[in-house]
N, C-alpha and C. Protein backbone atom coordinates (compact mmCIF):
# COMPACT_ATOMS: atom_id res chain seq x y z
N UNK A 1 149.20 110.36 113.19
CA UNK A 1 148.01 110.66 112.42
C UNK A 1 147.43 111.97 112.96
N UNK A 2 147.02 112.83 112.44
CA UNK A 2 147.17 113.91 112.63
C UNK A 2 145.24 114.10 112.67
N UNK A 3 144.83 115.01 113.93
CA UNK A 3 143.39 114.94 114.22
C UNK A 3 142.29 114.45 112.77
N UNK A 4 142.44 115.32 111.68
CA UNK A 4 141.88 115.42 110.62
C UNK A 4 141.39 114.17 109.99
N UNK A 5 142.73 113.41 109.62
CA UNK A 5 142.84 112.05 109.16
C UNK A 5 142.40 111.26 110.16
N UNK A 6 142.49 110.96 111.31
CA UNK A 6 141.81 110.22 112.49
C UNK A 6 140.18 110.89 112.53
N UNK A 7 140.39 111.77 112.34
CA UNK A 7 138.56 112.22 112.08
C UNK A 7 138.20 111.57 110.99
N UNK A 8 138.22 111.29 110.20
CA UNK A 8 138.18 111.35 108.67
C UNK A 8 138.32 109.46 108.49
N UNK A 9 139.15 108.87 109.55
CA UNK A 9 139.13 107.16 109.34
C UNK A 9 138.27 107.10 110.20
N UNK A 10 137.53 108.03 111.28
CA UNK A 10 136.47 107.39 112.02
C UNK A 10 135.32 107.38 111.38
N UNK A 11 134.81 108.41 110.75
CA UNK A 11 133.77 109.01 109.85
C UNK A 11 133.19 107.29 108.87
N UNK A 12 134.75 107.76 108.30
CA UNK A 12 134.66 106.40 106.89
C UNK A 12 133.84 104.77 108.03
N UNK A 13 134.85 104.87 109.09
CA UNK A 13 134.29 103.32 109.77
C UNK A 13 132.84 103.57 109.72
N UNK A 14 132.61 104.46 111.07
CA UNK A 14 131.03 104.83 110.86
C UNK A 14 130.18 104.37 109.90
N UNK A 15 130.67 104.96 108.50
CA UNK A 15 129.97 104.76 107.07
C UNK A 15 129.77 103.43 107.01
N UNK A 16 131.30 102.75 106.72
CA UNK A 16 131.27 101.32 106.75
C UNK A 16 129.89 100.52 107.60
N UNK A 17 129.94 101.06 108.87
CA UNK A 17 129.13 100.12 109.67
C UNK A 17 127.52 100.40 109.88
N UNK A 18 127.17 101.67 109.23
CA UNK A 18 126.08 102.01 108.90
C UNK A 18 125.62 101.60 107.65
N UNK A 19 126.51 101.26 106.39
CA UNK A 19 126.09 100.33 105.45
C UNK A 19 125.80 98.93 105.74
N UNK A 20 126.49 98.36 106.36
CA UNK A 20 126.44 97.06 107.21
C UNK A 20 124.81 96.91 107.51
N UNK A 21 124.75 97.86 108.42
CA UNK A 21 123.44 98.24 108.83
C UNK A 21 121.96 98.20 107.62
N UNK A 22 122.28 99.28 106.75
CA UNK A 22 121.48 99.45 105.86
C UNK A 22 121.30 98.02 104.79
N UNK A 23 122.42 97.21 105.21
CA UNK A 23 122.17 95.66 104.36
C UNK A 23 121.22 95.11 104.65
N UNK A 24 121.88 95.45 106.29
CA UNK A 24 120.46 94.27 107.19
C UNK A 24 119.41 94.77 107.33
N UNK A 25 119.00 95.92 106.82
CA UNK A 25 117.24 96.62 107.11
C UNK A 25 116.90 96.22 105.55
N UNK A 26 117.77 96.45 104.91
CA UNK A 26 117.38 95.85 103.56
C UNK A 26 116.97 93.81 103.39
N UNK A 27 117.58 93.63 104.06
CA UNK A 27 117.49 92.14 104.05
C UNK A 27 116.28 91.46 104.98
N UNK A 28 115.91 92.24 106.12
CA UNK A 28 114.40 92.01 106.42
C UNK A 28 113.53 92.55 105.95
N UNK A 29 113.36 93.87 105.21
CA UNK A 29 112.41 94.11 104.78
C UNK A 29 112.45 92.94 103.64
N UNK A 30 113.15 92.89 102.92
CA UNK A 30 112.66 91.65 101.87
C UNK A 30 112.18 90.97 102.17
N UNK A 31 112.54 90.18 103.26
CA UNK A 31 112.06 88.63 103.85
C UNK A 31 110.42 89.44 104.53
N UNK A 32 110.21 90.39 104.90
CA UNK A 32 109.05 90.66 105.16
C UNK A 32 107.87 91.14 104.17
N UNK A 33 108.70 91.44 102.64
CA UNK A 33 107.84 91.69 102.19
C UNK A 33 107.47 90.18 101.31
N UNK A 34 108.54 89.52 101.52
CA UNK A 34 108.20 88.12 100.96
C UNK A 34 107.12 87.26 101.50
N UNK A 35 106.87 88.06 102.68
CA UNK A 35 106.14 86.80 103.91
C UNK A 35 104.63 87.48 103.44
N UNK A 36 104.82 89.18 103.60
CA UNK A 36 103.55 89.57 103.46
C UNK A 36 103.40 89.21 102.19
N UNK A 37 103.45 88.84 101.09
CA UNK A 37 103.65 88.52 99.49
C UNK A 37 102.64 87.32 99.91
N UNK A 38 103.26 86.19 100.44
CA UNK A 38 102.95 84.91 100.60
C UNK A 38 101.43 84.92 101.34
N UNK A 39 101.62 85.82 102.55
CA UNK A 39 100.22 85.55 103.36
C UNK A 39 98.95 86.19 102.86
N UNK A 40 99.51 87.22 101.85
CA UNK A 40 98.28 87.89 100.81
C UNK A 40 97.98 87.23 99.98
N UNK A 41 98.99 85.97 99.28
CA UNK A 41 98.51 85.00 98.41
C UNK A 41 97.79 84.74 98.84
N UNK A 42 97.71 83.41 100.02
CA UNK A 42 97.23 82.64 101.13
C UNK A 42 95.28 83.24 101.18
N UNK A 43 95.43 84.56 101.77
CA UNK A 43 94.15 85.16 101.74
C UNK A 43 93.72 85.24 100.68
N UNK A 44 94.07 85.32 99.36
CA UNK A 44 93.57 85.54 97.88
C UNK A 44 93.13 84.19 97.95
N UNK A 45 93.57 82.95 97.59
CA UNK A 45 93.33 82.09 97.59
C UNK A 45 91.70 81.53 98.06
N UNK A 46 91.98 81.71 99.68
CA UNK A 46 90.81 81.42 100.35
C UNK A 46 89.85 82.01 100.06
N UNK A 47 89.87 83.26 99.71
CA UNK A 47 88.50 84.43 99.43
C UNK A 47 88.37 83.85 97.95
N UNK A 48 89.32 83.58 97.17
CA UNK A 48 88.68 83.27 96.20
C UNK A 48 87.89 81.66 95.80
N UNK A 49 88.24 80.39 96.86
CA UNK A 49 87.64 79.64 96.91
C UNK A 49 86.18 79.81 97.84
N UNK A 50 86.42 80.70 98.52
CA UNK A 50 84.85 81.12 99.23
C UNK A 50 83.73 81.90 97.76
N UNK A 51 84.69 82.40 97.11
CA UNK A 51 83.66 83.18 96.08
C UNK A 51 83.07 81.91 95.15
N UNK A 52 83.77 80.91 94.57
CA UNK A 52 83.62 80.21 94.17
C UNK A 52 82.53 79.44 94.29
N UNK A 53 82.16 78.88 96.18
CA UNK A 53 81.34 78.23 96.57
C UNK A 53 80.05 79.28 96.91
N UNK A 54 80.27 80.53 96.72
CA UNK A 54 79.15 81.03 96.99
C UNK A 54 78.93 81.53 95.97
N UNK A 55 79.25 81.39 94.50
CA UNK A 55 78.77 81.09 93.51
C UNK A 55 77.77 80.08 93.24
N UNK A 56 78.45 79.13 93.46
CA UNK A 56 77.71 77.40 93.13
C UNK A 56 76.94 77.95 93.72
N UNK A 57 76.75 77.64 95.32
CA UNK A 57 75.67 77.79 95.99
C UNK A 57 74.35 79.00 95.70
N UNK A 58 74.81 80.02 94.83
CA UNK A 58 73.88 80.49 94.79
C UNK A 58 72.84 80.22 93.03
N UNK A 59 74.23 79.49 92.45
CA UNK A 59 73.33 78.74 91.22
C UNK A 59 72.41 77.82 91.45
N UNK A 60 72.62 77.14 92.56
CA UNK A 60 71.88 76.19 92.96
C UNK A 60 70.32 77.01 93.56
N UNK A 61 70.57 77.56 94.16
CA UNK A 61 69.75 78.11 94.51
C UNK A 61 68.77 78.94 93.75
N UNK A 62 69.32 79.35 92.58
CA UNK A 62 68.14 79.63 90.90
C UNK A 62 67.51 78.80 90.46
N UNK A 63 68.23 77.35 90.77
CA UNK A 63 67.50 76.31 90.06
C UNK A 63 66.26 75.58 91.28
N UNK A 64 66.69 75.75 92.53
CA UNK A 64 66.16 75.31 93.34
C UNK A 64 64.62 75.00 93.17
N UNK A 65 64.13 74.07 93.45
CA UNK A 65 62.11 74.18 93.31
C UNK A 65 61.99 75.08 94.53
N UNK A 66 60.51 75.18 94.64
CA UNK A 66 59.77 75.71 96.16
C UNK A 66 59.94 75.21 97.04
N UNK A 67 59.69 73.84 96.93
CA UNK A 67 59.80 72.78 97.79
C UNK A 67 61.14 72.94 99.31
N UNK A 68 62.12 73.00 98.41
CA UNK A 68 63.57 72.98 98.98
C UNK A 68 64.25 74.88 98.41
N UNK A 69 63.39 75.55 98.17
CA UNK A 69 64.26 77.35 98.49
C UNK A 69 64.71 77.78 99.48
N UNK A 70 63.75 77.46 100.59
CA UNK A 70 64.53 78.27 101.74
C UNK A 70 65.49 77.41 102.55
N UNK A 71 65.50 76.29 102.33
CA UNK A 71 66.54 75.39 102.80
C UNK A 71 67.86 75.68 101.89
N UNK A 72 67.52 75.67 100.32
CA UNK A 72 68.65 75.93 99.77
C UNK A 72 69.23 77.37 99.82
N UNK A 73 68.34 78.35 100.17
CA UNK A 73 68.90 79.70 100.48
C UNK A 73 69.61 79.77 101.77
N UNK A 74 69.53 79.21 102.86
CA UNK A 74 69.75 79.23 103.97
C UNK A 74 71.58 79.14 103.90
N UNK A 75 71.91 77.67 103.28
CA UNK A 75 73.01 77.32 102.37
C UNK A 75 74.07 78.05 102.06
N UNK A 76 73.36 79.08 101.07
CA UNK A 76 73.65 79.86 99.76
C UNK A 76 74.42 81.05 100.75
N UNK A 77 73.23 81.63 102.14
CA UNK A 77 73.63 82.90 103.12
C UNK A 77 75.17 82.44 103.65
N UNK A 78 74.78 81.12 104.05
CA UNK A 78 75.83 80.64 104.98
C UNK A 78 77.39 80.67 104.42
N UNK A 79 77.33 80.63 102.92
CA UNK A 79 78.57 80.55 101.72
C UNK A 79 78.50 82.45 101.66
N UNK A 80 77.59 82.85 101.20
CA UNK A 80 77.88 84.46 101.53
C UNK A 80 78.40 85.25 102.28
N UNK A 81 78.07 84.51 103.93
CA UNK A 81 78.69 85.28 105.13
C UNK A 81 80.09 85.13 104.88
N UNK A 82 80.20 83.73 104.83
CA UNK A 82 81.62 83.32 104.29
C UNK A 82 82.45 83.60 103.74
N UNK A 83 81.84 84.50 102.46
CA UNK A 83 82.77 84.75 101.69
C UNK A 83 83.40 86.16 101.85
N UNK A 84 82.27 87.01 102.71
CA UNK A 84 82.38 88.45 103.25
C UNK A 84 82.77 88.85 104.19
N UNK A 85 82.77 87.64 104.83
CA UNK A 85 84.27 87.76 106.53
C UNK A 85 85.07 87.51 105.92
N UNK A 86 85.63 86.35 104.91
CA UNK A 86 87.20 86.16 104.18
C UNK A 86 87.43 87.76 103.47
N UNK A 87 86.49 88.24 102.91
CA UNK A 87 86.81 89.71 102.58
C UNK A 87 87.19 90.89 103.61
N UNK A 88 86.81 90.51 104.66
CA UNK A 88 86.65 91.60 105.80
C UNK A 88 85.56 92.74 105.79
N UNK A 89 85.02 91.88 104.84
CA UNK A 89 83.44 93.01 105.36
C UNK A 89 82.03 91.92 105.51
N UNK A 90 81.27 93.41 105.43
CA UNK A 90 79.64 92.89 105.83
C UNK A 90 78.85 93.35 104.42
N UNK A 91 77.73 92.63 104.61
CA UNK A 91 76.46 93.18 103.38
C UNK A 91 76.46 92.61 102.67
């Protein structure tokens, strides 16, 4: 085999085993973007059952008498904070 062609079947292996390669970067990024897919559901989910209750809670709190407002506002904050740390913010 003459240098060229022995250059030339090493090259090709190389290729070969750098596709190999490029399978498997391909094949975790999937599984990673599957996971991040899943755990962004996960957080959608929760933020959106926090919005939910700090909804209610703050309907309740329109209807509320005098009597029971700042008890029922107190409530209402506590479902707000809630729902704005599941967001990752403040205000």
């Amino acid at each position: 085999m003459s240098s060229r062609e022995s250059y030339e079947a090493q090259v090709q292996s190389e290729f070969a085993e750098v596709q190999s390669q490029l399978s498997a970067l391909a094949a975790r990024a999937h599984t990673a973007v599957s996971a991040a897919r899943a755990e962004s559901e996960r957080l959608l989910q929760a933020a959106q059952s926090k919005h939910d209750e700090a909804l209610h809670r703050f309907e309740v709190l329109k209807r509320a008498g005098e009597d029971n407002w700042v008890a029922v506002k107190t409530t209402f904050e506590t479902a707000w904070t809630e729902l704005r740390d599941a967001l990752g913010s403040r205000g």
